[in-house]
N, C-alpha and C. Protein backbone atom coordinates (compact mmCIF):
# COMPACT_ATOMS: atom_id res chain seq x y z
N UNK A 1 24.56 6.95 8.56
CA UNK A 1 25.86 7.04 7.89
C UNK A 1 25.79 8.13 6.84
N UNK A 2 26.79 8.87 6.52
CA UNK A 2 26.84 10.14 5.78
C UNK A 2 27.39 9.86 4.67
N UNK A 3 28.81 9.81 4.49
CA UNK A 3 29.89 9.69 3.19
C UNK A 3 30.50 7.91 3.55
N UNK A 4 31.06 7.61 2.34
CA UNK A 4 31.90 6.45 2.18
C UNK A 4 32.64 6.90 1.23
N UNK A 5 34.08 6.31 1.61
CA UNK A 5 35.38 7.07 0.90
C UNK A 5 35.34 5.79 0.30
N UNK A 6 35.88 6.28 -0.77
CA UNK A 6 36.32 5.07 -1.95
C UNK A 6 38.20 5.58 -1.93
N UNK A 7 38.82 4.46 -1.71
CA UNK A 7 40.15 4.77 -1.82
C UNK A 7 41.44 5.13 -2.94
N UNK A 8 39.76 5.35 -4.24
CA UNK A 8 40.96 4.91 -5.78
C UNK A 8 40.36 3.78 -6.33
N UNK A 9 40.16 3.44 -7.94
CA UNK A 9 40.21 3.05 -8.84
C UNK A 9 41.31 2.80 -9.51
N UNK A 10 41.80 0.98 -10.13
CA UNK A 10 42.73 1.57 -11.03
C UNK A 10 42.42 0.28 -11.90
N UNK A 11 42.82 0.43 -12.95
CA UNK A 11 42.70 -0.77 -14.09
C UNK A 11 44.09 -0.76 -14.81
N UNK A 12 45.03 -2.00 -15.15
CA UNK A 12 45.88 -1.85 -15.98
C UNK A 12 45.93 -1.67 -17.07
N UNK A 13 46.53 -0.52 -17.68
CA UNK A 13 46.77 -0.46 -18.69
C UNK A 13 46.47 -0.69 -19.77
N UNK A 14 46.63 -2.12 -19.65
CA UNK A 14 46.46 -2.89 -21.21
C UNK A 14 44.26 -3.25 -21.23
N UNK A 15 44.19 -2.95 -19.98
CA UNK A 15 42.55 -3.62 -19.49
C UNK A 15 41.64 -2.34 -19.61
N UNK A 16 42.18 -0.83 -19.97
CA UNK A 16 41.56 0.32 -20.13
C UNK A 16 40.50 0.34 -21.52
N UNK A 17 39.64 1.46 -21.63
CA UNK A 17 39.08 1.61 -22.49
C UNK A 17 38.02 0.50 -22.95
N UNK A 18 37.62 -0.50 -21.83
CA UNK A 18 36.89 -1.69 -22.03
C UNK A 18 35.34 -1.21 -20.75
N UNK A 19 35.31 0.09 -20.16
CA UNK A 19 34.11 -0.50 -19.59
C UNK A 19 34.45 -0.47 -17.95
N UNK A 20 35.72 -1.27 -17.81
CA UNK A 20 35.95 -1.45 -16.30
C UNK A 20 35.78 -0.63 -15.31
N UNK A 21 36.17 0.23 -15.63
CA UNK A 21 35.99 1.75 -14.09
C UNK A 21 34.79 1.64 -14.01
N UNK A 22 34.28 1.79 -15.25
CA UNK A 22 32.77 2.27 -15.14
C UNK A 22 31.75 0.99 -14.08
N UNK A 23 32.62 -0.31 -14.65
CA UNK A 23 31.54 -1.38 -13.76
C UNK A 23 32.52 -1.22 -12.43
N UNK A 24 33.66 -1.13 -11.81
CA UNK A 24 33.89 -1.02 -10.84
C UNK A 24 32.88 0.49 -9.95
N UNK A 25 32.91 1.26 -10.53
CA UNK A 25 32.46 2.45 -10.01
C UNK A 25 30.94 2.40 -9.83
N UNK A 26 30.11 0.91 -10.45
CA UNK A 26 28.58 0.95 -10.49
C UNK A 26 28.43 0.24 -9.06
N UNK A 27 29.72 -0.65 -9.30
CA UNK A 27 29.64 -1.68 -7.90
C UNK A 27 30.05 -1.21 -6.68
N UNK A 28 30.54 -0.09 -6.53
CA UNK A 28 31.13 0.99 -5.37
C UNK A 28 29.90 1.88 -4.66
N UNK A 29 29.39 2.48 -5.92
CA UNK A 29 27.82 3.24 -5.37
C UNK A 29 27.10 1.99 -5.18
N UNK A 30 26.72 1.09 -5.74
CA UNK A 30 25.55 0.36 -5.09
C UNK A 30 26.06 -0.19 -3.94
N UNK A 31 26.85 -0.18 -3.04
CA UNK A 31 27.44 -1.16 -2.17
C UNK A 31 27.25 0.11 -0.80
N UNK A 32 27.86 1.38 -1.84
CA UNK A 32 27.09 2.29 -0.58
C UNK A 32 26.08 2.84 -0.64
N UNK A 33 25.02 2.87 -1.48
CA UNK A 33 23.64 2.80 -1.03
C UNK A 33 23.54 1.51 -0.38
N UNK A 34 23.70 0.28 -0.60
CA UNK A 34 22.85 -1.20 -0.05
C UNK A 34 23.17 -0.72 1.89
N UNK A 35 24.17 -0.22 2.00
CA UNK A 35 24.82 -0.07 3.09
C UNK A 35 24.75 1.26 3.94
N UNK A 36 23.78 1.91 3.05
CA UNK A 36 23.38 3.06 4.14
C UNK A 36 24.18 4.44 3.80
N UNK A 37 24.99 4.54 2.97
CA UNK A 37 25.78 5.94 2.55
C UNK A 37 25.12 6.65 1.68
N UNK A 38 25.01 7.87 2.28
CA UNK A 38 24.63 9.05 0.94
C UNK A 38 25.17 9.17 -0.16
N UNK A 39 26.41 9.53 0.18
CA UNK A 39 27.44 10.29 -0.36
C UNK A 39 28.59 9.26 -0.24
N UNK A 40 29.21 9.36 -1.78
CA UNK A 40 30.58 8.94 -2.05
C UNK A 40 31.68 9.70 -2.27
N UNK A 41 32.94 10.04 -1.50
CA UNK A 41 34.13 10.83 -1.67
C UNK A 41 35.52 9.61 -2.36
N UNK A 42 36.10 10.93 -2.53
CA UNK A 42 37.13 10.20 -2.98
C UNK A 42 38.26 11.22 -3.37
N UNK A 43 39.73 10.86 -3.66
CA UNK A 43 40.65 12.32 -3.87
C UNK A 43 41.50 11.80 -5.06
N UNK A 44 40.86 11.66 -5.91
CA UNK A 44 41.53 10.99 -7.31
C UNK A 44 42.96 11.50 -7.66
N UNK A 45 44.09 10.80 -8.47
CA UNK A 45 45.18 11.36 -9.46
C UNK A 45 44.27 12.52 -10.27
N UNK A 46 44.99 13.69 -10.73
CA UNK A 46 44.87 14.70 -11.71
C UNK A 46 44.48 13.60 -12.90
N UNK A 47 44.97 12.43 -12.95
CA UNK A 47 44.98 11.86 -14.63
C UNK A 47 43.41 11.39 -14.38
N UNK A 48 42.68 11.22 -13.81
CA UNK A 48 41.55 10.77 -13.12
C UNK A 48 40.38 11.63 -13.35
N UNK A 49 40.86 12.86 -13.25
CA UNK A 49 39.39 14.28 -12.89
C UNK A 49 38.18 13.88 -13.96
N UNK A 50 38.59 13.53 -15.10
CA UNK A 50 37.80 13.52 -16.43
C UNK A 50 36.54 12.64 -16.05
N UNK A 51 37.07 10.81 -15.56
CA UNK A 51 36.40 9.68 -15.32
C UNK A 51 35.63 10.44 -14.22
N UNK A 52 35.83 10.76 -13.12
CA UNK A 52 35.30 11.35 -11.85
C UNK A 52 34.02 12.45 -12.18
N UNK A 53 34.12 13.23 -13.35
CA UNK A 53 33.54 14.18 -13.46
C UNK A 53 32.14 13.73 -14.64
N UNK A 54 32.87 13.21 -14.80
CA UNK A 54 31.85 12.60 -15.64
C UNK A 54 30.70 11.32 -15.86
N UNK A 55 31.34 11.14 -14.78
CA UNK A 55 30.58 10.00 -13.43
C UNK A 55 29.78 10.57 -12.61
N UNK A 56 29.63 12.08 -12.20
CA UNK A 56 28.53 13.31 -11.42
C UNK A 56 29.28 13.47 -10.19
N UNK A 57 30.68 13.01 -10.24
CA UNK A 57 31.66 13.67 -8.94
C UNK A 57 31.60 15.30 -9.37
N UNK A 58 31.85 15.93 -7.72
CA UNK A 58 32.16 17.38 -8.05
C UNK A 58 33.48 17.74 -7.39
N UNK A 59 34.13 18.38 -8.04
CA UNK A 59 35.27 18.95 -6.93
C UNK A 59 34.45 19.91 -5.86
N UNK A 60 34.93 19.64 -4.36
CA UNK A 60 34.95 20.16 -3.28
C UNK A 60 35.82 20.79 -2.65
N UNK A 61 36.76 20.40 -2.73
CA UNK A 61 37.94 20.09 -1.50
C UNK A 61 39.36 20.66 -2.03
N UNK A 62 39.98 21.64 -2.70
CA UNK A 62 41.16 21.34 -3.10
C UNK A 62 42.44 21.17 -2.17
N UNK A 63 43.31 20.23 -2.24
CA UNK A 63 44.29 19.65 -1.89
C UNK A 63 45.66 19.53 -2.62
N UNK A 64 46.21 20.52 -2.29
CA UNK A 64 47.60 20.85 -3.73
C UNK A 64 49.16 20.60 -2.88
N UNK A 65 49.18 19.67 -2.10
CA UNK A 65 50.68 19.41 -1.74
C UNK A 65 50.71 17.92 -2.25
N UNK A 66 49.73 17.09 -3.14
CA UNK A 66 49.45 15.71 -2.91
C UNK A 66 49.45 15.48 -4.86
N UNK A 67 49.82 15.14 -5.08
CA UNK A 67 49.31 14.23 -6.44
C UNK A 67 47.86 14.05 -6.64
N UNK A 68 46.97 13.41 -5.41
CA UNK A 68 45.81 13.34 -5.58
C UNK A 68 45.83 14.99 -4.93
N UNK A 69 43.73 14.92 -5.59
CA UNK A 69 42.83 16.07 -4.71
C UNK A 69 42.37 16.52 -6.14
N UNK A 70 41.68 17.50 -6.16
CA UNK A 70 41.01 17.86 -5.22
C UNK A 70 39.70 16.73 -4.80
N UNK A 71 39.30 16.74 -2.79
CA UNK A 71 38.64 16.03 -2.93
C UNK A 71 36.83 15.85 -3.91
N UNK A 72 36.59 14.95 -4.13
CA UNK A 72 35.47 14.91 -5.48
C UNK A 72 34.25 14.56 -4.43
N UNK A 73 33.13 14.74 -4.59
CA UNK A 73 32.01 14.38 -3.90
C UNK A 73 30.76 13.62 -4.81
């Protein structure tokens, strides 16, 4: 197995700034290592790039007719 797409992250609002992405996003990579994936993709919101990038996503892929993109690796 090569990549596993993650479809999006989201936390409400009022539940931000507590930690959550970050433990959702620990439980996403370990689920695709336990399971055989290298590599995690994904094509985040623009409001997103920051969390993504700073998590060791890279932009790859740009995708500019979409809200999301570019895709992140």
């Amino acid at each position: 197995l090569h990549s596993f797409r993650s479809r999006g992250l989201w936390v409400a609002p009022d539940m931000r700034r507590q930690g959550l992405a970050t433990q959702l996003m620990d439980e996403l990579t370990s689920y695709a290592k336990l399971n055989g994936f290298r590599k995690v993709w994904t094509m985040p919101r623009v409001s997103s790039w920051d969390f993504y990038l700073k998590y060791g996503f890279q932009k790859k892929k740009l995708i500019d007719q979409f809200e999301y993109g570019p895709h992140f690796l």
